[in-house]
N, C-alpha and C. Protein backbone atom coordinates (compact mmCIF):
# COMPACT_ATOMS: atom_id res chain seq x y z
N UNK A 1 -99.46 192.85 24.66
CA UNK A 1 -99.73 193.70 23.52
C UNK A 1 -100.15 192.79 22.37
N UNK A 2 -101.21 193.02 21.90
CA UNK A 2 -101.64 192.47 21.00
C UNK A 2 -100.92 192.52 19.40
N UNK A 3 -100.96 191.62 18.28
CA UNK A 3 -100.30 191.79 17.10
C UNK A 3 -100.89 193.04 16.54
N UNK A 4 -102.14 193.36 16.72
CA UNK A 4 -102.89 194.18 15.54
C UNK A 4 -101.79 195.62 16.36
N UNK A 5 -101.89 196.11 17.35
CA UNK A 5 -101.15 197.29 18.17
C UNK A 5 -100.31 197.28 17.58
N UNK A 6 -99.23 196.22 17.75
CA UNK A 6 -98.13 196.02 17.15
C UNK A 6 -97.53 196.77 15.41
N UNK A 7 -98.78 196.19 14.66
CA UNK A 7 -98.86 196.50 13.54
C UNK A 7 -99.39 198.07 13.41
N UNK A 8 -100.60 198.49 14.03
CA UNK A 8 -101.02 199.46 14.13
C UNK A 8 -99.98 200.66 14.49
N UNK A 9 -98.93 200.29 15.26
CA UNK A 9 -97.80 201.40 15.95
C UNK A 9 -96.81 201.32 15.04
N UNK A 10 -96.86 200.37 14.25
CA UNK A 10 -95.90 200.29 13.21
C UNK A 10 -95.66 200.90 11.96
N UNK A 11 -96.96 201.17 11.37
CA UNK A 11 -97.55 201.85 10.41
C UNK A 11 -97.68 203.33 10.71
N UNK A 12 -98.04 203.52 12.25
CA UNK A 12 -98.27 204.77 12.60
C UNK A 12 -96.50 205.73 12.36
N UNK A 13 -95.20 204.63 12.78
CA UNK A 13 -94.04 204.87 13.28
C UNK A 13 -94.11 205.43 11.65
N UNK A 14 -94.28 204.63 10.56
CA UNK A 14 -93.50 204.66 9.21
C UNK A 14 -93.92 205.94 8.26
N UNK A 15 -95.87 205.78 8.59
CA UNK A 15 -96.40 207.44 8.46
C UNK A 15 -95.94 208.93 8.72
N UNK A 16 -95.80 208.44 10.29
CA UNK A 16 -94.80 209.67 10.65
C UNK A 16 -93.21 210.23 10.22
N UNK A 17 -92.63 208.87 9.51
CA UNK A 17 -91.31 209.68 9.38
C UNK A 17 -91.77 209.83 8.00
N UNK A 18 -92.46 209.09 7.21
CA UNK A 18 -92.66 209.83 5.53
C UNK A 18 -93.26 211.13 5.38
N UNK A 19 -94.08 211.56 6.79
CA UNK A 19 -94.45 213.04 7.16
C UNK A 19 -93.04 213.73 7.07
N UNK A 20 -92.22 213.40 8.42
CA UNK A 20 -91.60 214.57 8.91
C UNK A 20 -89.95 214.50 8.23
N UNK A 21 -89.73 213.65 7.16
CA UNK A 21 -88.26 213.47 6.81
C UNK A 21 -88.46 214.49 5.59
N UNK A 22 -89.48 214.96 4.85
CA UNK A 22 -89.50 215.58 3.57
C UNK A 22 -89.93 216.93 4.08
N UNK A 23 -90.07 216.82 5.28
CA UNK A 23 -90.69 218.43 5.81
C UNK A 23 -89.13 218.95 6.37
N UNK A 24 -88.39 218.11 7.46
CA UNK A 24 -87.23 218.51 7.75
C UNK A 24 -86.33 218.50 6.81
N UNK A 25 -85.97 218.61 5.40
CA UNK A 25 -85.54 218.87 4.32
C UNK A 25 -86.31 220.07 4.11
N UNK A 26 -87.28 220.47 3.71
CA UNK A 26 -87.69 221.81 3.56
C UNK A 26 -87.12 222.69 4.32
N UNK A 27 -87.19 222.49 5.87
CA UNK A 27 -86.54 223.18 6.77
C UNK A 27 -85.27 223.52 6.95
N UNK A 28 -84.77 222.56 5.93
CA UNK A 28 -83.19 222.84 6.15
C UNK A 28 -82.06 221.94 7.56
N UNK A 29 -82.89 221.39 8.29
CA UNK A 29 -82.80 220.36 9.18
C UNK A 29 -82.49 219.24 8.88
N UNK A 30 -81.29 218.17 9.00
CA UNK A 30 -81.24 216.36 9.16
C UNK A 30 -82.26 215.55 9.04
N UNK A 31 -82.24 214.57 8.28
CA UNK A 31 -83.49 214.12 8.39
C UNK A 31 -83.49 213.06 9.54
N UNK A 32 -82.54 212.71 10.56
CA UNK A 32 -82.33 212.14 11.30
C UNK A 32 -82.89 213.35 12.70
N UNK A 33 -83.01 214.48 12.50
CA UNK A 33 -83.54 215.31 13.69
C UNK A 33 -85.09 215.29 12.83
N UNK A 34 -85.45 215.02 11.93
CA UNK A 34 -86.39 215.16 11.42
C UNK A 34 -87.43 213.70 12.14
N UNK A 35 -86.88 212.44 12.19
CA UNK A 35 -86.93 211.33 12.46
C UNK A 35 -86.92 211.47 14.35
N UNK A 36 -86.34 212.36 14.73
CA UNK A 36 -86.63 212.18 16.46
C UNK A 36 -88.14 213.27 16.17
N UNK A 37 -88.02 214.18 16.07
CA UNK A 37 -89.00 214.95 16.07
C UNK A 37 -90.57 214.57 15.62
N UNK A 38 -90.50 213.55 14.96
CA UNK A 38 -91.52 212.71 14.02
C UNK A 38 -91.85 211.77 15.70
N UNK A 39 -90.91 211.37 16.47
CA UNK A 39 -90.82 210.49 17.75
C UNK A 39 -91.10 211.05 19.06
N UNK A 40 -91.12 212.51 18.97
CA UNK A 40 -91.70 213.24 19.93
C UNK A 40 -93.00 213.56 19.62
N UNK A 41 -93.59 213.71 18.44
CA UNK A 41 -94.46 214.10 18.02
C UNK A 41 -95.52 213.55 18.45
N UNK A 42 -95.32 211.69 17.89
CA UNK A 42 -96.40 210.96 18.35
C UNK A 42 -96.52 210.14 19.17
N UNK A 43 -95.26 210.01 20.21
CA UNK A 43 -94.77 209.60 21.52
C UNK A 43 -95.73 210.00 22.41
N UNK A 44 -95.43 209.41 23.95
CA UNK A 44 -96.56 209.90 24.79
C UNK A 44 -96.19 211.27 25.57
N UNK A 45 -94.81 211.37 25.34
CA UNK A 45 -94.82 213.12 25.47
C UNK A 45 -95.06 213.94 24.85
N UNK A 46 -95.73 213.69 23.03
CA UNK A 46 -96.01 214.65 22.47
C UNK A 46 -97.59 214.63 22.33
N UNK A 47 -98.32 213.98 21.04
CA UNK A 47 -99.90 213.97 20.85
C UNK A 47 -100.44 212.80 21.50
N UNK A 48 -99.67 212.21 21.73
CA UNK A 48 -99.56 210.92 22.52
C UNK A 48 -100.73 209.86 22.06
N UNK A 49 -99.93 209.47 20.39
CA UNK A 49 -100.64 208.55 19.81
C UNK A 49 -100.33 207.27 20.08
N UNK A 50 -99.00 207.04 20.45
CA UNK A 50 -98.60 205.54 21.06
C UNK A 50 -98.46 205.80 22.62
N UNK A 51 -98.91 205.65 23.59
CA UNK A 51 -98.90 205.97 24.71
C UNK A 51 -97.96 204.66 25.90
N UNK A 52 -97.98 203.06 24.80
CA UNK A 52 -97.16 202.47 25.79
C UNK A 52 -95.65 202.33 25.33
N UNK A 53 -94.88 202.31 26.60
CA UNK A 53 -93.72 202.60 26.26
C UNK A 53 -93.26 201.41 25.87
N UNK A 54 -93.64 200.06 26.32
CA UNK A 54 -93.46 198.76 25.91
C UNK A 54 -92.56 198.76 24.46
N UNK A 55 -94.32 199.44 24.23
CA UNK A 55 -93.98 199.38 22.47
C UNK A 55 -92.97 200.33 21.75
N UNK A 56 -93.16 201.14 22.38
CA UNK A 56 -91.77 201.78 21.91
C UNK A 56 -90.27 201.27 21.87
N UNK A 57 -90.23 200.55 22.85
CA UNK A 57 -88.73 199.71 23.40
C UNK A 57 -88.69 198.87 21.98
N UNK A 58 -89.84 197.80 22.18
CA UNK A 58 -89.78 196.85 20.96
C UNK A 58 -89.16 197.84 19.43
N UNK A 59 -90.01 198.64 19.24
CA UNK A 59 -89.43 199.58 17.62
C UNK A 59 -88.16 200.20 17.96
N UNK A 60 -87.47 200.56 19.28
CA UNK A 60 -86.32 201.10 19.31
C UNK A 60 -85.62 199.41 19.16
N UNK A 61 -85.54 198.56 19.97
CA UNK A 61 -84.61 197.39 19.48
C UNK A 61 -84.61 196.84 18.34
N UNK A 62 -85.66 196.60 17.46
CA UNK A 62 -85.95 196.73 16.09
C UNK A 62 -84.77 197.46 15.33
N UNK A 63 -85.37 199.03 15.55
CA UNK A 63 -84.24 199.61 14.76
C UNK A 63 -82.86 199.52 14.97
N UNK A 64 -82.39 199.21 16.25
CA UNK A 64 -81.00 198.96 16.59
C UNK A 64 -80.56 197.71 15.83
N UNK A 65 -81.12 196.44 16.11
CA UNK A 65 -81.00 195.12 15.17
C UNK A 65 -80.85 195.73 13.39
N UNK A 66 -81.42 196.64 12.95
CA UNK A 66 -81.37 196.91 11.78
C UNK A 66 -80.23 198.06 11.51
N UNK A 67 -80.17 198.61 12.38
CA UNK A 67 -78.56 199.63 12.36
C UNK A 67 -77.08 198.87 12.21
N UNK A 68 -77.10 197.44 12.88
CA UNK A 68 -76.03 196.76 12.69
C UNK A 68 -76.32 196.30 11.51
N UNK A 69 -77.30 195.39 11.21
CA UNK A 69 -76.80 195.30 9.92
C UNK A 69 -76.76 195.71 8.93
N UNK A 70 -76.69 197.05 8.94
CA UNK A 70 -76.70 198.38 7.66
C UNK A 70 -75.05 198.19 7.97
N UNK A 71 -74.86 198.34 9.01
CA UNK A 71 -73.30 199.04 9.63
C UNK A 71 -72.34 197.93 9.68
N UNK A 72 -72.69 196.97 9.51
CA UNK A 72 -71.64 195.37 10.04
C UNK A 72 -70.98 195.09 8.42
N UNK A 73 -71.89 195.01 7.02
CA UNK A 73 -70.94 194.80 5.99
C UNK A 73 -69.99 195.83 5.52
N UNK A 74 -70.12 197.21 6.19
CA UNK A 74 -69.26 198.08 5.65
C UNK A 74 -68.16 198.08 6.29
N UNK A 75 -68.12 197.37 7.45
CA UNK A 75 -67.14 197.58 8.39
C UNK A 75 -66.12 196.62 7.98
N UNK A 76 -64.21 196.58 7.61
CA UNK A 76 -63.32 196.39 7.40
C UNK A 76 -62.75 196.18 8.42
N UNK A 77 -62.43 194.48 8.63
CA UNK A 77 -62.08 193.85 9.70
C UNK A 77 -60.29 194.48 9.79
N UNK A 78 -59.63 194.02 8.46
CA UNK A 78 -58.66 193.82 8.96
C UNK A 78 -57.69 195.34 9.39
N UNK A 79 -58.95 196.55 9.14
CA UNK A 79 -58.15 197.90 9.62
C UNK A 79 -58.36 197.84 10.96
N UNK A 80 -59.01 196.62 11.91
CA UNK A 80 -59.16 196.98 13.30
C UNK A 80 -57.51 196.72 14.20
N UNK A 81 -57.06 196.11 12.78
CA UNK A 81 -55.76 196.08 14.23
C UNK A 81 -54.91 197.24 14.13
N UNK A 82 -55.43 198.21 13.40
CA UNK A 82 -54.37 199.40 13.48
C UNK A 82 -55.08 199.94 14.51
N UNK A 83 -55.47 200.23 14.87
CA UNK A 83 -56.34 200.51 16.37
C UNK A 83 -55.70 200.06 17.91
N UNK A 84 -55.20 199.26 17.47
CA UNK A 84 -55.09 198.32 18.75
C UNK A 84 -53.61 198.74 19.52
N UNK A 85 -52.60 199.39 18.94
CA UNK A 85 -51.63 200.36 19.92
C UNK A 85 -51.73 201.52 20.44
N UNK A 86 -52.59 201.93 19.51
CA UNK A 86 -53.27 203.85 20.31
C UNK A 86 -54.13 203.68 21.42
N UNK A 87 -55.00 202.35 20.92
CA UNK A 87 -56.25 202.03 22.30
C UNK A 87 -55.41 201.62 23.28
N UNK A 88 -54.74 200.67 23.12
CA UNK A 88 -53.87 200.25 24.60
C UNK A 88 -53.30 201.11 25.20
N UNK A 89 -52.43 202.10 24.61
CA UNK A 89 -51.13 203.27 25.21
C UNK A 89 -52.32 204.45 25.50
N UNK A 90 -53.81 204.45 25.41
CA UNK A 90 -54.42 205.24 25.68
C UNK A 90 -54.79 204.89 27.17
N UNK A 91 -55.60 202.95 26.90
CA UNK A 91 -55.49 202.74 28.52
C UNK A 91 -54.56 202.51 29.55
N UNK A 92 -53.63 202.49 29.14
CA UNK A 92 -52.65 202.60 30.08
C UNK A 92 -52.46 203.44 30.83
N UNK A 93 -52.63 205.01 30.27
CA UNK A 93 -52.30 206.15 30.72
C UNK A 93 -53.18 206.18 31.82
N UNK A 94 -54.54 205.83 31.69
CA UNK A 94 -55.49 206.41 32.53
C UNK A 94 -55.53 205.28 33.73
């Protein structure tokens, strides 16, 4: 896959949700169902403007790499050990 694709599917990805996140607010809809729907849209099951799935993988791991670190400074280490007798006496049971 070439860089320009790359870039080209990238721009296409960012178009589409500035389309469909202010429309699924009109609708009364998540803008996170607004954001899959924006992904069906121009996916190769929908108008099928990005057609390789390659590239899709790459922008889904992308966004995952960028979900942690939205999600990693909010997270409060030291409440994980209150966790840690319900999780055990949970696996135990099973």
């Amino acid at each position: 896959m070439a860089g320009s694709d790359l870039l080209l599917g990238g721009v296409l990805f960012l178009f589409a949700a500035v389309i469909a996140v202010p429309l699924a607010s009109r609708l009364g809809i998540g803008a996170v169902l607004g954001y899959l729907l924006a992904g069906i849209a121009i996916g190769p099951w929908g108008l099928g403007f990005i057609s390789d799935v390659d590239e899709i993988l790459h922008f889904s791991e992308l966004g995952v790499v960028f979900l942690m670190f939205i999600i990693g400074p909010s997270s409060i280490p030291p409440s994980y050990g209150d966790c840690g007798a319900p999780s055990s006496a949970l696996a135990r049971r099973r």
